[in-house]
PDB file of N, CA and C in Angstrom:
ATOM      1  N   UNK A   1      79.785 149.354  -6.456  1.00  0.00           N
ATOM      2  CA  UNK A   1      79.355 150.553  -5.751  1.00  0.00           C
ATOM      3  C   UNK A   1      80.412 150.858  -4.682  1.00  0.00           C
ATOM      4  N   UNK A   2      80.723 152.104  -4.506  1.00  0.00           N
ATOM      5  CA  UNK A   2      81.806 152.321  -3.644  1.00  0.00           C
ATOM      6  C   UNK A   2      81.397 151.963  -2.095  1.00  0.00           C
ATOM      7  N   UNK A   3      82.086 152.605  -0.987  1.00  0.00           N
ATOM      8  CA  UNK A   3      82.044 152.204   0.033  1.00  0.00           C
ATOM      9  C   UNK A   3      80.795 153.027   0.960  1.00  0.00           C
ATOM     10  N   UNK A   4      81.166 154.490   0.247  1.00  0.00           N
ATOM     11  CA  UNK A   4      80.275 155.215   1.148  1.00  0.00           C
ATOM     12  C   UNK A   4      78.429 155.114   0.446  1.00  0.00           C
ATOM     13  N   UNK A   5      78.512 154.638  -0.924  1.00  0.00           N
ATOM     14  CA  UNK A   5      77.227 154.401  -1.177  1.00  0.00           C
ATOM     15  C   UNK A   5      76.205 153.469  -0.659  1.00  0.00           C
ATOM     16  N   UNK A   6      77.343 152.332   0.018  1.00  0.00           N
ATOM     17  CA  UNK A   6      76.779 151.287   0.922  1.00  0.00           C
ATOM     18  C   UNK A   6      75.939 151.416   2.317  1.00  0.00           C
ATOM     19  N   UNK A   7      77.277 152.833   2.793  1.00  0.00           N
ATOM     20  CA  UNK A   7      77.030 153.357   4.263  1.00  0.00           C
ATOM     21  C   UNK A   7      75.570 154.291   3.700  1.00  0.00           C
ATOM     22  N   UNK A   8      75.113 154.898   2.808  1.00  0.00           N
ATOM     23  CA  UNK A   8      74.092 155.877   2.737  1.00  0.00           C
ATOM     24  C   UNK A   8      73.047 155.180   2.589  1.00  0.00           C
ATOM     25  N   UNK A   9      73.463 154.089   1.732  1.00  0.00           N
ATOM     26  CA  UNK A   9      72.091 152.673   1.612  1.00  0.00           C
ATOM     27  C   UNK A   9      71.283 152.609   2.600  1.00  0.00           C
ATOM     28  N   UNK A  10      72.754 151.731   3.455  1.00  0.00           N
ATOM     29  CA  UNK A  10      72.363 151.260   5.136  1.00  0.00           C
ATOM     30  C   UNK A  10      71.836 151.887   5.829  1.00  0.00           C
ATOM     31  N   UNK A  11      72.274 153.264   6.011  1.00  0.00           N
ATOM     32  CA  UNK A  11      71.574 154.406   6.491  1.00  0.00           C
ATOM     33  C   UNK A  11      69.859 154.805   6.636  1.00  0.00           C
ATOM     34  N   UNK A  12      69.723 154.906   4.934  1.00  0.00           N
ATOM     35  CA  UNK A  12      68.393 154.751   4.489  1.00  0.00           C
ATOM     36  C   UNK A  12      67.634 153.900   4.863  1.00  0.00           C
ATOM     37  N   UNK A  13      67.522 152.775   4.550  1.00  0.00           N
ATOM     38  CA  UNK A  13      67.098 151.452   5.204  1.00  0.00           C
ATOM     39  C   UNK A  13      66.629 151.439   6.799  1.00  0.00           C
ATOM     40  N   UNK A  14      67.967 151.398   7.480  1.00  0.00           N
ATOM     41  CA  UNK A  14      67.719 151.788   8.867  1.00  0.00           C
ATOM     42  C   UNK A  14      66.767 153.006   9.263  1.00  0.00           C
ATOM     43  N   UNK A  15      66.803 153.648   8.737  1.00  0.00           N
ATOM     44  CA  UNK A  15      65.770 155.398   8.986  1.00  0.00           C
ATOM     45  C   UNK A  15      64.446 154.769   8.980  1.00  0.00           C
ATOM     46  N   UNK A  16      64.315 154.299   7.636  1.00  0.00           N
ATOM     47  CA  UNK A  16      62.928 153.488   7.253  1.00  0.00           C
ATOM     48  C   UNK A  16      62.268 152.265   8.305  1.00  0.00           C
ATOM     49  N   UNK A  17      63.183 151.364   8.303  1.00  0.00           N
ATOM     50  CA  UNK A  17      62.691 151.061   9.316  1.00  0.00           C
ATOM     51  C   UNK A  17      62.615 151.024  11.021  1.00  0.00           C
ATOM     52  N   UNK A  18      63.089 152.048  11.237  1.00  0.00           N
ATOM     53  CA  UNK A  18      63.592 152.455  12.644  1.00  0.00           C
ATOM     54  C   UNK A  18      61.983 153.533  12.737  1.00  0.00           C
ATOM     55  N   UNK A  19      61.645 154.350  11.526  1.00  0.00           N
ATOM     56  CA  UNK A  19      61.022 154.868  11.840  1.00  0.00           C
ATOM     57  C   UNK A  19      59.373 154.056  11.881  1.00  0.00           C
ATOM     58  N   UNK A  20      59.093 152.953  10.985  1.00  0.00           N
ATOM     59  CA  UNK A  20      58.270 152.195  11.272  1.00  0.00           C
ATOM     60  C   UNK A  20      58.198 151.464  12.537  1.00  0.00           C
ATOM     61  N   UNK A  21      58.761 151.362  12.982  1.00  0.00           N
ATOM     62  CA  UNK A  21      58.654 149.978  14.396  1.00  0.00           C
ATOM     63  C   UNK A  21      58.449 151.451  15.180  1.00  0.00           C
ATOM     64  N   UNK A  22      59.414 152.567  15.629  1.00  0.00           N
ATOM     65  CA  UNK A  22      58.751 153.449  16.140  1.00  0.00           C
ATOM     66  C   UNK A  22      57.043 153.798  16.081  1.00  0.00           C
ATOM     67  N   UNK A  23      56.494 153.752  14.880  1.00  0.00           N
ATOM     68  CA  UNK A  23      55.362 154.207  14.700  1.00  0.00           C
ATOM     69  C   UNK A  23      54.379 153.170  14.897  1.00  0.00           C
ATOM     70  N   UNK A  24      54.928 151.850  14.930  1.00  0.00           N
ATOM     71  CA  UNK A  24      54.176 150.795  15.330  1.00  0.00           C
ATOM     72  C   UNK A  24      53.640 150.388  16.627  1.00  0.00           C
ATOM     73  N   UNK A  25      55.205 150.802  17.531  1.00  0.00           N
ATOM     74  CA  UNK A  25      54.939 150.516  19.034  1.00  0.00           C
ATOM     75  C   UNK A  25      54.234 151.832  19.170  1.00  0.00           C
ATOM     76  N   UNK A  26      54.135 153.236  19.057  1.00  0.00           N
ATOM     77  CA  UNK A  26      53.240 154.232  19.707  1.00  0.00           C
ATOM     78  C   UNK A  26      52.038 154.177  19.203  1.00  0.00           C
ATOM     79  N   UNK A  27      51.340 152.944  18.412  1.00  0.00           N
ATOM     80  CA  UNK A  27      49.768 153.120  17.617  1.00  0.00           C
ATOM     81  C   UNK A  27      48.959 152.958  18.765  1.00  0.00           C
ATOM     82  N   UNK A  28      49.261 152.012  19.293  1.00  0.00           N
ATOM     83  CA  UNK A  28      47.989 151.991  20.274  1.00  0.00           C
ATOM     84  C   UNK A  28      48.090 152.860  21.657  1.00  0.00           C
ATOM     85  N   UNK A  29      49.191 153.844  21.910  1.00  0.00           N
ATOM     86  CA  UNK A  29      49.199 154.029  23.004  1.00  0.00           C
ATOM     87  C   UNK A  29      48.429 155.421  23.094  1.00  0.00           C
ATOM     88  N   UNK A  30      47.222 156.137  22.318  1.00  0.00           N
ATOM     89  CA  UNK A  30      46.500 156.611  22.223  1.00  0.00           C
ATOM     90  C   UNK A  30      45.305 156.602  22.598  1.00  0.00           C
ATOM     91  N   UNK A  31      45.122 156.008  24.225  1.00  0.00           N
ATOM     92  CA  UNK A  31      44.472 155.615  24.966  1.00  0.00           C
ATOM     93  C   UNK A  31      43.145 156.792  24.872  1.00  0.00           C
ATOM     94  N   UNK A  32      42.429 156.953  25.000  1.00  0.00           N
ATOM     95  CA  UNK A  32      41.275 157.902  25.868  1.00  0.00           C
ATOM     96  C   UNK A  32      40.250 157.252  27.275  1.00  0.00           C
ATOM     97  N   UNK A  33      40.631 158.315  27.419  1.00  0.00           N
ATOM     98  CA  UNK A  33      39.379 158.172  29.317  1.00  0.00           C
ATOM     99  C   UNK A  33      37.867 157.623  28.711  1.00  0.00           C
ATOM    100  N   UNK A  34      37.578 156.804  29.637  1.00  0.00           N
ATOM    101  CA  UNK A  34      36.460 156.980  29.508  1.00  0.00           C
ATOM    102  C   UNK A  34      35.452 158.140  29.822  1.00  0.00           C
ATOM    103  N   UNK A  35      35.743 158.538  30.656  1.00  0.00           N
ATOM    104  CA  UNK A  35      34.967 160.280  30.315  1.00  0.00           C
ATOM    105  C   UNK A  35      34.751 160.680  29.226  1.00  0.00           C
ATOM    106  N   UNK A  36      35.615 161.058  28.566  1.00  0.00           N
ATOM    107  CA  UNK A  36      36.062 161.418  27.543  1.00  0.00           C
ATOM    108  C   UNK A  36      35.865 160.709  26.578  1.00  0.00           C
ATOM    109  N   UNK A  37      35.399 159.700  26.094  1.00  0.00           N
ATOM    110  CA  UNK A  37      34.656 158.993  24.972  1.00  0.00           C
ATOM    111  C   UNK A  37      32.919 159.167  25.156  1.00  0.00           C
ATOM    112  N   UNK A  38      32.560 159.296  26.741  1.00  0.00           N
ATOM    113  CA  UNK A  38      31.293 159.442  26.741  1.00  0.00           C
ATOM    114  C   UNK A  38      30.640 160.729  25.503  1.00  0.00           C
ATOM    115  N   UNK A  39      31.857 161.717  26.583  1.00  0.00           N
ATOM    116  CA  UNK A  39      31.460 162.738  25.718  1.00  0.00           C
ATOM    117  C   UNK A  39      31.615 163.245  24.631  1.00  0.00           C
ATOM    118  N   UNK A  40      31.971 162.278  24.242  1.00  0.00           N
ATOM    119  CA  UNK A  40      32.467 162.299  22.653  1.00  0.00           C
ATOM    120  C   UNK A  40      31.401 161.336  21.792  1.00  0.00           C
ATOM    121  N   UNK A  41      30.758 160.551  22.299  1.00  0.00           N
ATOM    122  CA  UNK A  41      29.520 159.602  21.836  1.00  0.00           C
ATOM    123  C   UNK A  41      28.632 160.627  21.945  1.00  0.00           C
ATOM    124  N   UNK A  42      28.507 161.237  23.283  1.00  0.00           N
ATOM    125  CA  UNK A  42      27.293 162.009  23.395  1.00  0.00           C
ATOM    126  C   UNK A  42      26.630 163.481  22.285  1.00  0.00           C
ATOM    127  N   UNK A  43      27.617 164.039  22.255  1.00  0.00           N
ATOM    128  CA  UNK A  43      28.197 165.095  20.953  1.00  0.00           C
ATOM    129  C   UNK A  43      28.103 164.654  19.555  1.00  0.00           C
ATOM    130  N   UNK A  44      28.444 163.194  19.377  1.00  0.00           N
ATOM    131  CA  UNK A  44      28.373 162.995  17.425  1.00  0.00           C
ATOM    132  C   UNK A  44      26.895 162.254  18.334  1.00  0.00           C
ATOM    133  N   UNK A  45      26.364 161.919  19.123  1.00  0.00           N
ATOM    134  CA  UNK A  45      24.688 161.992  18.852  1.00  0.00           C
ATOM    135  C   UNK A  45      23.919 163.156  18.896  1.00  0.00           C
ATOM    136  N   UNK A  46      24.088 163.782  19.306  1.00  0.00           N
ATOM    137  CA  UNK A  46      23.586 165.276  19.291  1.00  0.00           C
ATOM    138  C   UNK A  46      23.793 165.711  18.235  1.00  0.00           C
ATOM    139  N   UNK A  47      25.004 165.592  17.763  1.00  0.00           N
ATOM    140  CA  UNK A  47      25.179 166.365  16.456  1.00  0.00           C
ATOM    141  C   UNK A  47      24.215 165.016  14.636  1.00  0.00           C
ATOM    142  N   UNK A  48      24.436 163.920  15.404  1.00  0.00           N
ATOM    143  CA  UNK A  48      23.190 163.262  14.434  1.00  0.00           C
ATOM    144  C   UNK A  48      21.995 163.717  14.539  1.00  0.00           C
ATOM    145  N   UNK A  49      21.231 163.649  15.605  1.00  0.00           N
ATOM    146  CA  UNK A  49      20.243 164.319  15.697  1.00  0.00           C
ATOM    147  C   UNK A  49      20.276 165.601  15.330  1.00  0.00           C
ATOM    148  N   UNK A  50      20.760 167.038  15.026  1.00  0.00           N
ATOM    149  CA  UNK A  50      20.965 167.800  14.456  1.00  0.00           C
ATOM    150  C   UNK A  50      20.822 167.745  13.056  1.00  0.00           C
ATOM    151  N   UNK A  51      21.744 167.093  12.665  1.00  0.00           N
ATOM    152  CA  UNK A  51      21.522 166.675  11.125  1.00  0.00           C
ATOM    153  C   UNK A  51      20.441 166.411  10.768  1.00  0.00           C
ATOM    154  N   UNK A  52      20.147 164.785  11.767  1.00  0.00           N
ATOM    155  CA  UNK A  52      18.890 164.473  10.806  1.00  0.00           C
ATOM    156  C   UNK A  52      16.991 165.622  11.380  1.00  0.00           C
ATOM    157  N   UNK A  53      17.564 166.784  11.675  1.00  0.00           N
ATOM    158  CA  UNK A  53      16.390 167.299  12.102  1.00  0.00           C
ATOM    159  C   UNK A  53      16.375 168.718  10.554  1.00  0.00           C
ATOM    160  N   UNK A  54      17.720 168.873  10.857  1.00  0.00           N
ATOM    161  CA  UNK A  54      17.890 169.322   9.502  1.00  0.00           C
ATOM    162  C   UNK A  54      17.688 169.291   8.217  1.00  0.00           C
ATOM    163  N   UNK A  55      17.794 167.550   7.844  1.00  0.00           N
ATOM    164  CA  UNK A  55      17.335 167.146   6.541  1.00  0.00           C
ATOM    165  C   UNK A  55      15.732 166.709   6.527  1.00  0.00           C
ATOM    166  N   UNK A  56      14.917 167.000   7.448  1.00  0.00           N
ATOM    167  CA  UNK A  56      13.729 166.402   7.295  1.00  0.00           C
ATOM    168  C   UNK A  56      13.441 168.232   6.362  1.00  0.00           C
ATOM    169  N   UNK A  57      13.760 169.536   6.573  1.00  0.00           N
ATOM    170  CA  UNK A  57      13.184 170.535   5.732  1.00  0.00           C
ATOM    171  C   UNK A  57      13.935 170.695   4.366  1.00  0.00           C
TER     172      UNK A  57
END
């Protein structure tokens, strides 16, 4: 294989995993407030209760 097919390899490779470890270290940094989960519990219960008031007709 010539020289520059090596460099496009390497290239590739590196992209791939440059872009994984990127995506690895930002997974968890998707923090939320606690505020902001309350009301987000509070809403998919409301919205259960909705539902299930719905499926009783």
């Amino acid at each position: 294989m010539p020289v520059i097919g090596w460099v496009f390899l390497l290239a590739a490779v590196t992209l791939i995993v440059g872009g994984l470890v990127i995506l690895r270290n930002s997974a968890n940094s998707g923090h939320i407030p606690k505020d902001k989960m309350d009301k987000i519990r509070k809403r998919k219960a409301e919205l259960e209760a909705q539902e299930k008031a719905d499926d009783q007709w």
